[in-house]
N, C-alpha and C. Protein backbone atom coordinates (compact mmCIF):
# COMPACT_ATOMS: atom_id res chain seq x y z
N UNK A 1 123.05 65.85 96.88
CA UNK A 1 121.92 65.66 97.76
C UNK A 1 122.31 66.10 99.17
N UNK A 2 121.76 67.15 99.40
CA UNK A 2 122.08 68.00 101.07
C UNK A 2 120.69 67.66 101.40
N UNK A 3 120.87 66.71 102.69
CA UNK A 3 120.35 66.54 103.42
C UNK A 3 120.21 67.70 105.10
N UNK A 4 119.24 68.21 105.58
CA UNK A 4 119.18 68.51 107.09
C UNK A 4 118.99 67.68 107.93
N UNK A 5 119.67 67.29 108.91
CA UNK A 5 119.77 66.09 109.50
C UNK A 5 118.88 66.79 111.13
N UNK A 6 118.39 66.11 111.74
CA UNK A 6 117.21 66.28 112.80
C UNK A 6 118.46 65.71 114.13
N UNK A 7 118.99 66.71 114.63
CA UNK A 7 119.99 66.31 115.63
C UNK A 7 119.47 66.98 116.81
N UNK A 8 119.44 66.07 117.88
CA UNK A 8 119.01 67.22 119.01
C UNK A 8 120.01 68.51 119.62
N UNK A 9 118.98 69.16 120.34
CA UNK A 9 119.49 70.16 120.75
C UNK A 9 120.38 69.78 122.41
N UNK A 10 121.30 70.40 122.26
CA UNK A 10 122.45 69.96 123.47
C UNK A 10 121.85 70.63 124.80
N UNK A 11 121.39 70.08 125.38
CA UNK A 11 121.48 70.20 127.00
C UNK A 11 121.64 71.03 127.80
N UNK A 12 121.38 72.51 128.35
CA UNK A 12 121.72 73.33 128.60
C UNK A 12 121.77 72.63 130.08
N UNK A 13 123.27 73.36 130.47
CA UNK A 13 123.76 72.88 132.01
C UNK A 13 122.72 73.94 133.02
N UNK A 14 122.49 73.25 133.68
CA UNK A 14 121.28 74.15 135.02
C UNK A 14 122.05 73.64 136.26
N UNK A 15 122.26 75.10 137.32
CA UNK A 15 122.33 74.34 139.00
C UNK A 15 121.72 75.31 139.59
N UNK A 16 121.54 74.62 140.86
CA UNK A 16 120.82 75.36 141.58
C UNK A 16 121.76 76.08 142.89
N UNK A 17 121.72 77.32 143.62
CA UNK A 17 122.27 77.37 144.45
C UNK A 17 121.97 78.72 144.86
N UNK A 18 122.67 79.49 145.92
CA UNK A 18 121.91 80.75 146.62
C UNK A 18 122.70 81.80 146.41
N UNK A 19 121.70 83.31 146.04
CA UNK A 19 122.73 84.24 146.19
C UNK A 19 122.94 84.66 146.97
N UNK A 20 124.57 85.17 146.86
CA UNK A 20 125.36 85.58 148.37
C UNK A 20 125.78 87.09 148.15
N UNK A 21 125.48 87.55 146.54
CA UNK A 21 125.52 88.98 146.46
C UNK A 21 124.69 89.62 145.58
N UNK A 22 124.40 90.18 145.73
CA UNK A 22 123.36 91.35 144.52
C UNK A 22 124.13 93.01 144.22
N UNK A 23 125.65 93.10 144.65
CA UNK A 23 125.50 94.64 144.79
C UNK A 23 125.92 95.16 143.24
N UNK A 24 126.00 94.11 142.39
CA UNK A 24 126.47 94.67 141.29
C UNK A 24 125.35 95.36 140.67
N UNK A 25 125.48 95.85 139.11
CA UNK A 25 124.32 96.29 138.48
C UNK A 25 124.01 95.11 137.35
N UNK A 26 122.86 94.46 137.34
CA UNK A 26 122.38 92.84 136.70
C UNK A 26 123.07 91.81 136.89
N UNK A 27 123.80 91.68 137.78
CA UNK A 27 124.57 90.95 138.19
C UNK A 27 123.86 90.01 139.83
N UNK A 28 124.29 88.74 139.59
CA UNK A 28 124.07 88.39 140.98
C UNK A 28 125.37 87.59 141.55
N UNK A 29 125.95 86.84 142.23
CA UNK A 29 126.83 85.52 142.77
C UNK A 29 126.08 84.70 143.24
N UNK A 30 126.00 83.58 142.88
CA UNK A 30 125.43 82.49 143.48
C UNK A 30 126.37 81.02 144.05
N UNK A 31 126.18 80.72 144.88
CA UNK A 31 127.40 79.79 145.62
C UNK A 31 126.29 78.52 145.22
N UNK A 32 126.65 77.89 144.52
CA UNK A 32 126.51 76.42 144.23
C UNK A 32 127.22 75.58 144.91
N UNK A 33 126.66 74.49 146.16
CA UNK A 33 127.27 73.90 147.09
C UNK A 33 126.96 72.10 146.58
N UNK A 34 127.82 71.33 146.33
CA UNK A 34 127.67 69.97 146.09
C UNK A 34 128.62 68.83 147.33
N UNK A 35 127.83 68.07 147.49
CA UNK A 35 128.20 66.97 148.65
C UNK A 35 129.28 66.14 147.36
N UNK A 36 130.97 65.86 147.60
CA UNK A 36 131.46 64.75 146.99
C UNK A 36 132.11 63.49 148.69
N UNK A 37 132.86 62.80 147.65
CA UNK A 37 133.16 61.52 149.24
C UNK A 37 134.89 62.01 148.73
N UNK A 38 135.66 62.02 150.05
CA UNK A 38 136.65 62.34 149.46
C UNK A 38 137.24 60.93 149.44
N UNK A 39 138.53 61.20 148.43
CA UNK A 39 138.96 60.04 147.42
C UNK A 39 139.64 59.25 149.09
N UNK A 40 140.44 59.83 149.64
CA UNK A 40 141.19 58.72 150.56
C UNK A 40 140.96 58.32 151.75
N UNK A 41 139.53 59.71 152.85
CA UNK A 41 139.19 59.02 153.67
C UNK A 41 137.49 58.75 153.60
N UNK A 42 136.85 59.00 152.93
CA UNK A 42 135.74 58.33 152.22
C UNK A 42 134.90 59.51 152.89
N UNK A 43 135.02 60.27 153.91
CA UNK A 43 134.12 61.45 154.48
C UNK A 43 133.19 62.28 153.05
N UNK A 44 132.25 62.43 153.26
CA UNK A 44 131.48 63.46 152.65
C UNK A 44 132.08 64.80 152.86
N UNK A 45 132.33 65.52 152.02
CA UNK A 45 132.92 66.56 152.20
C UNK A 45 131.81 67.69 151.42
N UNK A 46 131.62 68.86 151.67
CA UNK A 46 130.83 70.44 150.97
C UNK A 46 131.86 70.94 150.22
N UNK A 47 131.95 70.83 148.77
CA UNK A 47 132.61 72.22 148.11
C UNK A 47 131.59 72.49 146.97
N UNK A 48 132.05 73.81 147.30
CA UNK A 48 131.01 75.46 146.74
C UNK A 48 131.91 75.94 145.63
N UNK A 49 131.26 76.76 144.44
CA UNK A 49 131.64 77.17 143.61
C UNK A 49 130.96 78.48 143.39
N UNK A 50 131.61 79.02 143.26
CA UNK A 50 130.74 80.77 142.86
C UNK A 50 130.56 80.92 141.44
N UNK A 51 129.49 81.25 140.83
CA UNK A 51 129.01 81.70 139.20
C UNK A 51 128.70 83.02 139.58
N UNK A 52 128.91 84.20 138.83
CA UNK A 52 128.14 85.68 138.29
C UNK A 52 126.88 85.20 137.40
N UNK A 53 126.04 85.54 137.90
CA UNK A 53 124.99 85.34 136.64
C UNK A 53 124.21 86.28 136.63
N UNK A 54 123.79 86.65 135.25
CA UNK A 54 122.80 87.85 134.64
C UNK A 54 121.60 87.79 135.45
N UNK A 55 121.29 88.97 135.97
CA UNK A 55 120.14 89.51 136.49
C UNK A 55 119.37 90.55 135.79
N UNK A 56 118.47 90.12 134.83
CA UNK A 56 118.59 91.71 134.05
C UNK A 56 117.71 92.50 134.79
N UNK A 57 116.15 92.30 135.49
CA UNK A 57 116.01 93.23 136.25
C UNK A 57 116.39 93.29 137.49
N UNK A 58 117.43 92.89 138.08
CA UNK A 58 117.81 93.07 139.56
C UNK A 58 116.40 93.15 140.48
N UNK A 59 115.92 91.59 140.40
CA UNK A 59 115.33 90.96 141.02
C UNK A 59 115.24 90.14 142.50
N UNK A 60 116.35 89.81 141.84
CA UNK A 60 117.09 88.58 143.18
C UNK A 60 118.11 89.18 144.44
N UNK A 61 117.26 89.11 145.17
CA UNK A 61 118.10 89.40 146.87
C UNK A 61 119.34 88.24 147.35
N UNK A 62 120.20 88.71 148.34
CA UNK A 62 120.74 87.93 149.17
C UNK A 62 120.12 86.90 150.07
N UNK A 63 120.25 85.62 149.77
CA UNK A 63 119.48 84.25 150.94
C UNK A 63 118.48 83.66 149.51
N UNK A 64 118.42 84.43 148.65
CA UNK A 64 117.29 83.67 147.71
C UNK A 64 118.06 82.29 147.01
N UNK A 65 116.99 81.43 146.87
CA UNK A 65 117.87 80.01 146.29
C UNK A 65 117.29 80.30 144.85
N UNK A 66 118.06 79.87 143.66
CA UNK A 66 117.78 80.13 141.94
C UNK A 66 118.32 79.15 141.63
N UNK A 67 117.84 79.05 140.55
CA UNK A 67 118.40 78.06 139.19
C UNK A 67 119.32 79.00 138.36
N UNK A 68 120.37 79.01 137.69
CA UNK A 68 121.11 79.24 136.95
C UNK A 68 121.34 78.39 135.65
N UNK A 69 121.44 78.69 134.32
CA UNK A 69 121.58 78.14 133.56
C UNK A 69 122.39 78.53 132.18
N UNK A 70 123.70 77.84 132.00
CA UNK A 70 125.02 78.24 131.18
C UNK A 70 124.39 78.85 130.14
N UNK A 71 125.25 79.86 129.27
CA UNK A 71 124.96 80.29 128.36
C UNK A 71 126.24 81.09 127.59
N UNK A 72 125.65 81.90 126.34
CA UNK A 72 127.15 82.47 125.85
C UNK A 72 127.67 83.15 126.81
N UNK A 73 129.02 83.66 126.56
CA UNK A 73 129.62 84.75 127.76
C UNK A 73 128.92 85.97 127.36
N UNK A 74 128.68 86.56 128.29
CA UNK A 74 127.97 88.12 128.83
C UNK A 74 129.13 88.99 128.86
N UNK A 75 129.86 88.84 130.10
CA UNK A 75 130.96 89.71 130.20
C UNK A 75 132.16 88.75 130.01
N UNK A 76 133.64 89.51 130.85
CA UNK A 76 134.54 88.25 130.83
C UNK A 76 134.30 87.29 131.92
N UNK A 77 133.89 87.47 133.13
CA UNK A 77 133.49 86.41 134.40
C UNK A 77 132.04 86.25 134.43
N UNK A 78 131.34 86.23 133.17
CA UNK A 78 129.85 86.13 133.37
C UNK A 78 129.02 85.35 132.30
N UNK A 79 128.76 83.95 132.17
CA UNK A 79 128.50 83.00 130.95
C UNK A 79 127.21 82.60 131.61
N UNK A 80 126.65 83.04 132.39
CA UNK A 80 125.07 81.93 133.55
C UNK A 80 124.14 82.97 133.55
N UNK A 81 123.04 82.87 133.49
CA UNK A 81 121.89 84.07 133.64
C UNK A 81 121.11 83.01 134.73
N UNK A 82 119.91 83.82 135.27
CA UNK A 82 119.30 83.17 136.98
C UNK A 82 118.01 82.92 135.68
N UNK A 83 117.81 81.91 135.74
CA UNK A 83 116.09 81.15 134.97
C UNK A 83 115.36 80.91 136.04
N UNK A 84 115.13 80.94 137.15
CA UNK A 84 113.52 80.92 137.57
C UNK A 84 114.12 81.22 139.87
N UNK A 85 113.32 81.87 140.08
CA UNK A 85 113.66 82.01 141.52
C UNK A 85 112.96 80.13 142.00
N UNK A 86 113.50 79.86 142.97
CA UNK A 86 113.27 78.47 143.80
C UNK A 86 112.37 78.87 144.90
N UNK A 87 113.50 79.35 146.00
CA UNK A 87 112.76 79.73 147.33
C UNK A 87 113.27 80.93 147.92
N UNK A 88 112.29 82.19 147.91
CA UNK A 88 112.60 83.90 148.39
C UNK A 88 113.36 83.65 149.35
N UNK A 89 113.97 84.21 150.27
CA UNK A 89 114.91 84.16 151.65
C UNK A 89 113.89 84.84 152.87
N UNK A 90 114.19 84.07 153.46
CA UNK A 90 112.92 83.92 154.68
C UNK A 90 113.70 85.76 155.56
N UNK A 91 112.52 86.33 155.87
CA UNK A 91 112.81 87.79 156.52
C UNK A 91 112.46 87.87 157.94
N UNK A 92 113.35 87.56 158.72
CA UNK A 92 113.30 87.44 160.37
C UNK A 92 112.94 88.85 161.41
């Protein structure tokens, strides 16, 4: 007796953060910035992390804020594709 068992589907990791490059080809960088407290003098501290993520039509400019969301690897430094623009980058 084989049963299919009704298991959910796992969670796809999403962050949000801004791109800081577009010059590749489908490619973007996005700097994901998170507030932690540091462990010994309790200050709020900013650390940033850079992701490559798939752009397939080279859409997304420099200053734009996106969602990113994990996925299989693409290339060797490239596992995140951009799922939905947030907010365009303001043009002064």
């Amino acid at each position: 007796m084989s049963e299919t068992q009704n298991t959910p589907a796992k969670r796809q990791r999403t962050l949000i953060g801004k791109v800081v490059s577009n010059k590749m080809e489908k490619t973007v960088v996005v700097q994901v910035e998170r507030r932690v407290k540091h462990p010994l003098y309790g200050k709020i501290v900013v650390r940033s992390n850079k992701y490559k993520a798939h752009d397939e039509a080279n859409q997304y400019n420099e200053g734009d804020t996106v969602e990113i969301a994990e996925g299989r690897p693409i290339s060797r430094s490239k596992s995140w594709s951009v799922v939905r623009l947030i907010e365009a980058a303001r043009v002064i």
